[in-house]
Protein backbone atom coordinates (compact mmCIF):
# COMPACT_ATOMS: atom_id res chain seq x y z
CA UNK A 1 133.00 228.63 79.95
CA UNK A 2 131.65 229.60 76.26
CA UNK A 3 133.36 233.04 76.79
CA UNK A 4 137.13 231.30 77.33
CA UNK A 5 136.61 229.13 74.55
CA UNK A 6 136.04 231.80 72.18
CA UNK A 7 138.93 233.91 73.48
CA UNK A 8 140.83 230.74 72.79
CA UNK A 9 139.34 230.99 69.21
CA UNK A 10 140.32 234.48 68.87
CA UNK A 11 144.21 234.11 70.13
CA UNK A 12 144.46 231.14 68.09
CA UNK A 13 142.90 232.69 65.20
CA UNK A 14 144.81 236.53 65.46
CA UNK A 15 147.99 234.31 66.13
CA UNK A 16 147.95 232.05 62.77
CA UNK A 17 147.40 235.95 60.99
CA UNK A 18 150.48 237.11 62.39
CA UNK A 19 152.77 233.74 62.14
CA UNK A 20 152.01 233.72 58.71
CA UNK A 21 152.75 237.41 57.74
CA UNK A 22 155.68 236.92 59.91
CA UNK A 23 156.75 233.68 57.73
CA UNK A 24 156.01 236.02 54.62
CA UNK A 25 158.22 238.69 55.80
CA UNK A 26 161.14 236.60 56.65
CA UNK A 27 161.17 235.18 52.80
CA UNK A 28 160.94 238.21 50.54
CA UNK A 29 163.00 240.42 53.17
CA UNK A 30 166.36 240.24 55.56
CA UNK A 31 165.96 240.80 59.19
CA UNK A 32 168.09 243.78 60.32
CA UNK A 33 167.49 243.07 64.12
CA UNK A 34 168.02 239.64 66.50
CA UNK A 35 165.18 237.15 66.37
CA UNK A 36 164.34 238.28 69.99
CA UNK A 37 163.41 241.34 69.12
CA UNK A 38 161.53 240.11 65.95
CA UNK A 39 159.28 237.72 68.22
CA UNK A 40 158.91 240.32 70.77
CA UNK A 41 157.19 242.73 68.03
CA UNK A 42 155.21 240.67 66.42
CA UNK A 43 153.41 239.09 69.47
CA UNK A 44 152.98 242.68 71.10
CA UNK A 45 151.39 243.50 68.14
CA UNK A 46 149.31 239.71 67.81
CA UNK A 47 148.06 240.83 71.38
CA UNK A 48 147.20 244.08 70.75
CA UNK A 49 144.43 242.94 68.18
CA UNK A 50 143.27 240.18 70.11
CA UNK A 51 142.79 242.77 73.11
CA UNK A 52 140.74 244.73 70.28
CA UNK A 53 139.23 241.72 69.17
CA UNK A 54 137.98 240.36 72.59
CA UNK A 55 136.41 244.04 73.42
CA UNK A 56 134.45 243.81 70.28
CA UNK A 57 136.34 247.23 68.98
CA UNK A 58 134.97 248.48 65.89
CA UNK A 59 135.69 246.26 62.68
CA UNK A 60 137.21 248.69 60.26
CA UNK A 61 139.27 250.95 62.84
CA UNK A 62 140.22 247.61 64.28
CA UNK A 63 141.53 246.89 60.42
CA UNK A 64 142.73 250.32 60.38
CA UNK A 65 144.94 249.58 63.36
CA UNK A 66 146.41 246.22 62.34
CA UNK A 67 147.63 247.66 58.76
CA UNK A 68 149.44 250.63 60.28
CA UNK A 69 151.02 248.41 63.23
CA UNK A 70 152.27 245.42 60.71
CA UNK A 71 153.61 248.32 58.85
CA UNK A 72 155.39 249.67 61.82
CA UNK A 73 156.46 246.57 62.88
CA UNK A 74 157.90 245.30 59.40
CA UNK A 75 159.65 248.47 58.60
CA UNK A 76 161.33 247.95 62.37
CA UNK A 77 162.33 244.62 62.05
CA UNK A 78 163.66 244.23 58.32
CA UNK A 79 165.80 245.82 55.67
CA UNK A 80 163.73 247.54 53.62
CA UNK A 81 161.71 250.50 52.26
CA UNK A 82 158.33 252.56 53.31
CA UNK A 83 156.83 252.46 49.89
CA UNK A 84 157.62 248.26 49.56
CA UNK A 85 156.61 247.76 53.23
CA UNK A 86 153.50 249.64 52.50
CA UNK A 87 152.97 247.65 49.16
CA UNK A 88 153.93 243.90 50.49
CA UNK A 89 151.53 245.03 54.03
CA UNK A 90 148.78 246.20 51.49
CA UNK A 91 148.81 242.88 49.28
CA UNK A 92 148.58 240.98 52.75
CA UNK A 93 145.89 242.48 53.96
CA UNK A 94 143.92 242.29 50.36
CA UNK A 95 144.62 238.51 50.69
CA UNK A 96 143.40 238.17 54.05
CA UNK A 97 140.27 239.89 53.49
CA UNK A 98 139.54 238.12 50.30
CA UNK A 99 140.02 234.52 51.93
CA UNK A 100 137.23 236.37 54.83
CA UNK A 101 135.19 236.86 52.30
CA UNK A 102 135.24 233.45 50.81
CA UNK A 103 134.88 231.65 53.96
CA UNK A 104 131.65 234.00 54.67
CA UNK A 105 130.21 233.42 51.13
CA UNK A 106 130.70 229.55 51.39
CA UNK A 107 129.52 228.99 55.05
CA UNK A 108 126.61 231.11 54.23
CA UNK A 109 126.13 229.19 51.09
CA UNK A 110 126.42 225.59 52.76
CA UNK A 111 124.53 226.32 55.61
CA UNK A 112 121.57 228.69 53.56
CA UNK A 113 122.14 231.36 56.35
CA UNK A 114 120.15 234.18 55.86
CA UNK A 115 121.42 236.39 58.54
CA UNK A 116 125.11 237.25 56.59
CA UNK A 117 126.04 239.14 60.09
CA UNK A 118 125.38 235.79 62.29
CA UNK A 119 128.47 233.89 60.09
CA UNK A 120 130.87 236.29 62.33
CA UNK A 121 129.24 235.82 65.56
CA UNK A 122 130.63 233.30 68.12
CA UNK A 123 128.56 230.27 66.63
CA UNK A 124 129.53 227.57 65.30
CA UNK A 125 128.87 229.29 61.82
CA UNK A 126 131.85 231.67 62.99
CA UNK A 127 134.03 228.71 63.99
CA UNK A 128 133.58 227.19 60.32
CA UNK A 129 134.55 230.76 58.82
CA UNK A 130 137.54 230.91 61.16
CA UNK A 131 138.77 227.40 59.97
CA UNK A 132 138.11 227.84 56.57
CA UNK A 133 139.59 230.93 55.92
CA UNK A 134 142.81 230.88 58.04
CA UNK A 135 143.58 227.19 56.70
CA UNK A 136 143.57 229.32 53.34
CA UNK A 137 145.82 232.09 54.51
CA UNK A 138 148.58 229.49 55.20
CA UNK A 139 148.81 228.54 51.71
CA UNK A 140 150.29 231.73 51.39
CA UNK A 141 153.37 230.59 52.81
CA UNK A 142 154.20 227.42 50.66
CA UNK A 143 153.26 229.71 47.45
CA UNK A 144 156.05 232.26 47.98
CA UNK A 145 158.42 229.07 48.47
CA UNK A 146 158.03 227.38 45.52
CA UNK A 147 157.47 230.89 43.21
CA UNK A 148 160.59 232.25 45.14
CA UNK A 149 158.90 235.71 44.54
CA UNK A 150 161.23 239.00 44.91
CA UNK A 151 160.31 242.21 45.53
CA UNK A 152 163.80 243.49 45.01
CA UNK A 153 163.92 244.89 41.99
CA UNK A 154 160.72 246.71 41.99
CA UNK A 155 161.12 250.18 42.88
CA UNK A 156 159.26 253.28 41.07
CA UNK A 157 155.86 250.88 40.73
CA UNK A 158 155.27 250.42 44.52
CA UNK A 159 152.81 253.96 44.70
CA UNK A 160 151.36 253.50 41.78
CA UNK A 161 150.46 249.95 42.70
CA UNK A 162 149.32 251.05 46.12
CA UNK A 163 146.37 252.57 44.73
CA UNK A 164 144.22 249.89 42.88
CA UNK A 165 145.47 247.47 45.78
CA UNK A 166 143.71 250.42 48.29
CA UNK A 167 140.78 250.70 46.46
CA UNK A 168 140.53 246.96 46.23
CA UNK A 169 140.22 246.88 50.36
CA UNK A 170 138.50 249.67 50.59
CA UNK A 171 135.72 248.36 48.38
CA UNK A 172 135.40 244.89 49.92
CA UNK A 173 134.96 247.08 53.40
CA UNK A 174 132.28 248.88 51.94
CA UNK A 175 130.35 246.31 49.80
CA UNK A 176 130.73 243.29 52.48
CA UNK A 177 129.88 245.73 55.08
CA UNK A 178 126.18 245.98 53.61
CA UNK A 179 126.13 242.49 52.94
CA UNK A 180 126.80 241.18 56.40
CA UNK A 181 123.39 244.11 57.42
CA UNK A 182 121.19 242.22 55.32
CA UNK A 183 119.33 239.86 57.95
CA UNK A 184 117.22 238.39 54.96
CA UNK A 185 119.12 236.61 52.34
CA UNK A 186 117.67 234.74 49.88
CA UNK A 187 119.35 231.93 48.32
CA UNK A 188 120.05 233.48 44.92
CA UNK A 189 121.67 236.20 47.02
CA UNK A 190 123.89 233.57 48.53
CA UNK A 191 124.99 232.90 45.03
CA UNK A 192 125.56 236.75 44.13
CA UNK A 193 127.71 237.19 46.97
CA UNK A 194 129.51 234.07 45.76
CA UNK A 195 130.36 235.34 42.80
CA UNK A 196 131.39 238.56 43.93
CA UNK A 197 133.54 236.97 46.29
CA UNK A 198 135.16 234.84 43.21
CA UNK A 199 135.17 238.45 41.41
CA UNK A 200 137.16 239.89 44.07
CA UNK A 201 139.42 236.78 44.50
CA UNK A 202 140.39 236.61 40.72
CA UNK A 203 140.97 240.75 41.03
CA UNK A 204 143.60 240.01 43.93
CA UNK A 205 145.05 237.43 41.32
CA UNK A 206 145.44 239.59 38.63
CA UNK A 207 146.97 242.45 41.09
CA UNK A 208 149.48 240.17 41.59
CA UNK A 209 150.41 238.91 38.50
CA UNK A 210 150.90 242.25 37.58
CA UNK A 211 152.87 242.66 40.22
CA UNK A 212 155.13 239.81 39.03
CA UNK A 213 155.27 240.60 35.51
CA UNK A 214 156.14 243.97 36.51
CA UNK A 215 158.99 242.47 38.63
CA UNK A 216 160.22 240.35 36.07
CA UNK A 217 159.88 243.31 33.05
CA UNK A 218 161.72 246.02 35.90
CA UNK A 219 164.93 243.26 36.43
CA UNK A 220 164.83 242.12 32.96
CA UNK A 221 165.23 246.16 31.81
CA UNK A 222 167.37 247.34 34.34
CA UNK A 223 169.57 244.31 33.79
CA UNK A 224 169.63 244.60 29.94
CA UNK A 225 170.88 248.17 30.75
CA UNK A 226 173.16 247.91 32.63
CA UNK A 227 174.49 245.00 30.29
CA UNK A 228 174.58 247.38 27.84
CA UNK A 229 176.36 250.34 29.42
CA UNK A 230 179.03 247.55 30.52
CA UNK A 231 179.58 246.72 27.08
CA UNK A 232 180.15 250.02 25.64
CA UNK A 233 182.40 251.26 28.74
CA UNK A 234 184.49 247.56 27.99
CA UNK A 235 184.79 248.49 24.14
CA UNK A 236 185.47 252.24 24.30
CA UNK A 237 188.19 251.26 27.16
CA UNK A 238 189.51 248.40 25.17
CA UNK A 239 189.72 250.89 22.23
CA UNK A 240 191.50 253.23 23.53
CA UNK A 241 194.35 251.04 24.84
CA UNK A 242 194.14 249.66 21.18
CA UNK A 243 195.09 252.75 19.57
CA UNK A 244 197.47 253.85 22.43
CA UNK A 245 199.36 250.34 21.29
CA UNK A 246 199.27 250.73 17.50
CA UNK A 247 201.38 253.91 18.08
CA UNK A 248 203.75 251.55 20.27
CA UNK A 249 204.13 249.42 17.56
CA UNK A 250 204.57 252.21 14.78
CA UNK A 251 207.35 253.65 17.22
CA UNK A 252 208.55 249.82 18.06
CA UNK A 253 209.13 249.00 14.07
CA UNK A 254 210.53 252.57 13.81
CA UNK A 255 213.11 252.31 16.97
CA UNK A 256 214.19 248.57 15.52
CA UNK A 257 214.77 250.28 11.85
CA UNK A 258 217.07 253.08 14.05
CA UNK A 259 218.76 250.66 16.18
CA UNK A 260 219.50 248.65 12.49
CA UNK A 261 221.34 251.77 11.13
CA UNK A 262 223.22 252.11 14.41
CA UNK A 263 224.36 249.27 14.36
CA UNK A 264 225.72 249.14 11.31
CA UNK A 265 227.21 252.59 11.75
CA UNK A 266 228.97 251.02 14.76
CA UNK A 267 229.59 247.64 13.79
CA UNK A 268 233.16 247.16 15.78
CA UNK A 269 232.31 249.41 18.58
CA UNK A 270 231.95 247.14 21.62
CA UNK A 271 230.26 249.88 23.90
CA UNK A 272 228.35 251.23 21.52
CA UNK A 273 226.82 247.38 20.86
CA UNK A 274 226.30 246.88 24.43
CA UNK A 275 224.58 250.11 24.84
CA UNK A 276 221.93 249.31 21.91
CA UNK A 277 221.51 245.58 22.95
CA UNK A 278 220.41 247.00 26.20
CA UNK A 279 218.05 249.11 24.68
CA UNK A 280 217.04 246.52 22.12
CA UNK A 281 216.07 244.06 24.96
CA UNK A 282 213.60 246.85 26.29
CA UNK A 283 211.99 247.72 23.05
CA UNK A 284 211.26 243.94 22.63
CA UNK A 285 209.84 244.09 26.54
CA UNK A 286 207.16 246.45 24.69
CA UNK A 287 206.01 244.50 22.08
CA UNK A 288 203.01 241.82 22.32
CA UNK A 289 202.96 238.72 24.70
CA UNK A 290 199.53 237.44 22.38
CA UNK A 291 198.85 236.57 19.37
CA UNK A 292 195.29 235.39 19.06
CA UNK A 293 194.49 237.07 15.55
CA UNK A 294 192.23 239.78 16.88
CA UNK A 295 193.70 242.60 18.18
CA UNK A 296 190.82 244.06 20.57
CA UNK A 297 191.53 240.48 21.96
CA UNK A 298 195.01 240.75 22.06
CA UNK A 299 194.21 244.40 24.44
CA UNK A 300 192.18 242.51 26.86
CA UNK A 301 194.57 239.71 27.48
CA UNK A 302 197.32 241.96 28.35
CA UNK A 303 195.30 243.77 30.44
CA UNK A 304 194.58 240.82 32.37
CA UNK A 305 197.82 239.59 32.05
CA UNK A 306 199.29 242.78 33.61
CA UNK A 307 196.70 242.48 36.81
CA UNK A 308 197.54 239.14 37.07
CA UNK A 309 201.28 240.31 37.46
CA UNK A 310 200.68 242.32 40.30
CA UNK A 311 198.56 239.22 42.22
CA UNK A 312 201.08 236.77 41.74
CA UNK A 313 198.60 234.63 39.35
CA UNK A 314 200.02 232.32 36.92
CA UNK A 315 198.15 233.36 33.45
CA UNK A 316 198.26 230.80 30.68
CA UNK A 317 196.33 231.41 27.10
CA UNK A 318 196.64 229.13 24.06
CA UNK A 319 194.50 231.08 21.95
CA UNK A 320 193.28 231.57 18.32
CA UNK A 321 190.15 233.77 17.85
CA UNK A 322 190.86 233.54 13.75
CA UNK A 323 187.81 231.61 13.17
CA UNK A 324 185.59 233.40 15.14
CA UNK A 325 185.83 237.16 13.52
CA UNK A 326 182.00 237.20 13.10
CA UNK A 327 182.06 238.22 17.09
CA UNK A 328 181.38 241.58 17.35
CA UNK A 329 184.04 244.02 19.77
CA UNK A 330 181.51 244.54 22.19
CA UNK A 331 181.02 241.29 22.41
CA UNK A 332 184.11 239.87 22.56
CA UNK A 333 184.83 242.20 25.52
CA UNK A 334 181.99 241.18 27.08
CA UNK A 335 183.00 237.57 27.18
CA UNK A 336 186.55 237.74 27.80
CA UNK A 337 186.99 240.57 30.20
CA UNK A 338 184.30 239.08 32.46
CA UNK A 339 185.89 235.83 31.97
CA UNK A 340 189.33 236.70 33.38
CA UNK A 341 187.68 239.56 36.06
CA UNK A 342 186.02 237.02 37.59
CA UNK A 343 188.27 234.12 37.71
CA UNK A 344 191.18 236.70 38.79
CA UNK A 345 188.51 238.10 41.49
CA UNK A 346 188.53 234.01 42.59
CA UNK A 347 192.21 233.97 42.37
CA UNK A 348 192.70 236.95 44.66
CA UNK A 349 190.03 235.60 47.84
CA UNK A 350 193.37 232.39 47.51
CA UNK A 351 195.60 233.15 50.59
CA UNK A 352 196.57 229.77 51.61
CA UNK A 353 200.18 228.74 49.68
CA UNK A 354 199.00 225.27 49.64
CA UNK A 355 196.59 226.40 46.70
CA UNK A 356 198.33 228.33 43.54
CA UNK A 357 196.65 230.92 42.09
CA UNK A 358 196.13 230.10 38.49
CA UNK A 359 194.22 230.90 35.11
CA UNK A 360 194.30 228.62 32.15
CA UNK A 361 192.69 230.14 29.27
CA UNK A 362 192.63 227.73 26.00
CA UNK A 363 190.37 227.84 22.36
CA UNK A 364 189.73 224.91 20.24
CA UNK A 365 187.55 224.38 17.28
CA UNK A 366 185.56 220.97 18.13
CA UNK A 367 182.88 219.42 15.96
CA UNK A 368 182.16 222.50 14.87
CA UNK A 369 182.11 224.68 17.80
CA UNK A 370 184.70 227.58 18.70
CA UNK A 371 185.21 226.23 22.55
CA UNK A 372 186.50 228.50 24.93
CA UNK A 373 187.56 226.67 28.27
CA UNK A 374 188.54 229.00 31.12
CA UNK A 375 190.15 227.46 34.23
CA UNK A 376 190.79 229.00 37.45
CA UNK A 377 191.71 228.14 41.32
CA UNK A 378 189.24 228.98 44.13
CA UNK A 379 188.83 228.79 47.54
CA UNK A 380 185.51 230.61 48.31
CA UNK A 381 182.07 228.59 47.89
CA UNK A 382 179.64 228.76 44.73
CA UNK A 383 176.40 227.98 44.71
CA UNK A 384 174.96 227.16 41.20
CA UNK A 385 171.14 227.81 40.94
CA UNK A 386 169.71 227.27 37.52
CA UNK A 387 172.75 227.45 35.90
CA UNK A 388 173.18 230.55 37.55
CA UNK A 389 176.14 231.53 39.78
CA UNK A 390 174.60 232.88 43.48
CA UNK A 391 177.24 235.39 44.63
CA UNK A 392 178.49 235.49 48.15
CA UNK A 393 178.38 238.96 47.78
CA UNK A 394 175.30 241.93 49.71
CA UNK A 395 174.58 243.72 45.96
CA UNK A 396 173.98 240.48 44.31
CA UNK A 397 172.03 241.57 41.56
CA UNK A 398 174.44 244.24 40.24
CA UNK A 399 177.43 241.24 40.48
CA UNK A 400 175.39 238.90 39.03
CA UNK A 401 175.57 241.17 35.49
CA UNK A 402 178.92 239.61 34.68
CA UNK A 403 177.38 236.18 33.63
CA UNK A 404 174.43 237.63 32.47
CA UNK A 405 176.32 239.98 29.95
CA UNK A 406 178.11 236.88 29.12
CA UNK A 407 175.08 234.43 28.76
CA UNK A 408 173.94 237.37 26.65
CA UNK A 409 176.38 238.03 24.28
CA UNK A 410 177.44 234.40 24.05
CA UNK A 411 173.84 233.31 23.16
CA UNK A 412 173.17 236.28 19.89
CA UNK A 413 175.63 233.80 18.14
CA UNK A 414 173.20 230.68 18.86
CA UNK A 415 176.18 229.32 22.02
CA UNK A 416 175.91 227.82 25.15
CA UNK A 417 177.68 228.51 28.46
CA UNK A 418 178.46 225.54 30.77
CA UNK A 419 179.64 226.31 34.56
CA UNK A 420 181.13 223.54 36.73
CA UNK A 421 182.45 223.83 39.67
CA UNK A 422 184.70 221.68 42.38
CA UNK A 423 185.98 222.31 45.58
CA UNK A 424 189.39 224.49 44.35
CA UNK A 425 188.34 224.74 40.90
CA UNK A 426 185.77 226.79 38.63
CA UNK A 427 185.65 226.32 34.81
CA UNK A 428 183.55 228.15 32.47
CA UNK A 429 183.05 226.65 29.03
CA UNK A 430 181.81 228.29 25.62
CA UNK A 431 180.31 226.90 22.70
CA UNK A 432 180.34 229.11 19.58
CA UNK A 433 178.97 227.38 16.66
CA UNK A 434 181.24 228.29 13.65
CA UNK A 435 181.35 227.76 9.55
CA UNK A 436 184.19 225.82 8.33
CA UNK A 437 185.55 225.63 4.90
């Protein structure tokens, strides 16, 4: 009867292990296969340490076993890599070990044990281990939750963090493993191990907040980057359709001063007059639809406008940038040309004809502030988090850069952007403090 209700222990103990790294898995990573499947591994695997467990298999090749089949069994089940399944599967195991070994030190410390080995034997010293240290595995769960930690982002530091996280384990094997020999341990012993168990718990700690700072430093770089390499492509492109349109409008002053003389040459000829009002009205087809007093700005717009041409979306500016020529190019492309891609991007997802596709783009000095209001129709859902826009789309990171390069360029001139949204309708507002006269 003792026997069953140890085994009971033992499934119910293996099976808390295996729901929670399952729970884990599911929040930093997307599944790739059915849930079926999922459950089917992970209890196969659940059972095939209890089996191990129950035949009293030996402790480190049991260990051994479970890291290389929750490996296995995580790289089978869920989108991602060997070197960050290896990594998360790695930091698991470190935490699960290091909650053992605090439950050990404790029980033996409370109960002045003096045989370390009896705390894992089936006794009721192993029951109060087993409670104790899988009720602190489960806070694992709740603390990826509420940190919303991603791994995403983290790519050439998974081997070299692999190491000092191996080590780690392999230490507490080694060190623990003589502890739990000694059969005579004193009571100031009890409160070495303790502290080396708090030693070992506050090294996990600081693995992992290296770990996230790392995260945070790797997004925070390759975002900046890539901010900046969108910048420079948006300016150089933006210049070169600014020169290509100076020369239009040296040979658009040049063709009117032409068309002048003909004229006058001509003055009574009625053919002649209809032939150069014909070509007149195409000349003036060339010249500028804006007028916003910056001419980089005056490039983007009709670029936009042109796209917006061939998607049937209404485009309406009202537009002065005067005031603001302390914004640098690359910065004004920045804002404006990820403006107007993304709301035409909105515009485009609009099939229904009950919903027009529309931009309103308008600039106003207020109190102050150089506000830029831009206005579009929408059909597909946004999700605001933080003041940051989640995109419905797989590479989220790399289309989250817009706002970011926006945020980013908007903010070096001490502005704030404001996003609201309703269910047809997105606006983006900008505040640009300004000096006036």
């Amino acid at each position: 009867m003792l026997s069953v209700f140890w085994n009971v222990v033992t499934v119910l103990s293996t099976a808390i292990e295996w729901i929670v790294l399952k729970l884990v898995l599911d929040e930093i990573s997307n599944q790739k296969v059915n849930k079926i499947k999922i459950n089917t591994s992970f209890i196969i695997a659940a059972l095939i340490i209890i089996v191990l467990t129950i035949i009293d298999f030996e402790m480190n090749l049991k260990l051994l076993i479970g890291i290389v089949i929750s490996y296995i069994v995580y790289v089978y089940n869920y989108d991602v890599s060997g070197k960050k399944a290896l990594f998360v599967i790695l930091i698991y195991y470190l935490l699960l070990m290091g909650f053992d070994i605090i439950g050990i030190s404790l029980v033996g410390f409370l109960n002045n044990t003096k045989d370390m080995g009896s705390i894992i034997g089936n006794n009721i010293y192993g029951l109060e281990l087993i409670i104790l240290s899988k009720f602190m595995l489960t806070l694992i769960v709740p603390i990826i939750k509420i940190f919303k930690i991603d791994l995403s982002n983290l790519k050439k530091d998974y081997l070299d963090l692999v190491v000092p996280i191996s080590t780690n384990i392999i230490s507490i094997v080694v060190i623990f493993g003589y502890i739990l020999m000694d059969k005579n341990t004193s009571h100031i012993e009890h409160i070495l191990i303790i502290v080396l168990s708090i030693v070992f718990l506050f090294s996990n700690i600081s693995i992992i907040k290296v770990v996230g700072r790392l995260m945070n430093e790797s997004k925070l770089e390759a975002e900046n980057e890539i901010i900046k390499e969108k910048m420079d492509m948006q300016y150089k492109y933006y210049s070169r359709i600014q020169e290509s349109q100076e020369k239009t409008r040296s040979l658009y002053h040049d063709m009117n001063n032409h068309i002048l003389c003909i004229k006058n040459m001509y003055e009574n000829n009625e053919t002649t007059n209809s032939y150069i009002k014909d070509i007149e009205d195409k000349i003036k087809s060339c010249g500028n639809t804006f007028s916003t007093k910056n001419m980089i700005l005056d490039v983007i717009l009709e670029e936009e406008k042109s796209i917006c041409e061939k998607n049937n979306i209404e485009f309406e500016v009202d537009l002065d940038f005067e005031k603001c020529s302390f914004v640098e190019a690359t910065d004004l492309c920045s804002i404006f040309s990820n403006i107007l891609d993304n709301a035409i991007e909105a515009c485009k997802k609009i099939e229904s004809s009950d919903i027009k596709r529309k931009i309103k783009l308008r600039g106003a000095i207020v109190n102050k502030y150089f506000v830029i209001r831009c206005e579009n129709t929408k059909v597909n859902p946004i999700n605001i988090d933080k003041d940051n826009i989640i995109t419905d789309k797989k590479d989220s990171f790399l289309h989250g850069i817009g706002i970011s390069s926006i945020r980013n360029s908007v903010e070096k001139y001490n502005g704030n952007v404001e996003i609201k949204t309703e269910e047809n309708r997105f606006v983006m507002i900008i505040y640009i403090p300004i000096n006036i006269d």
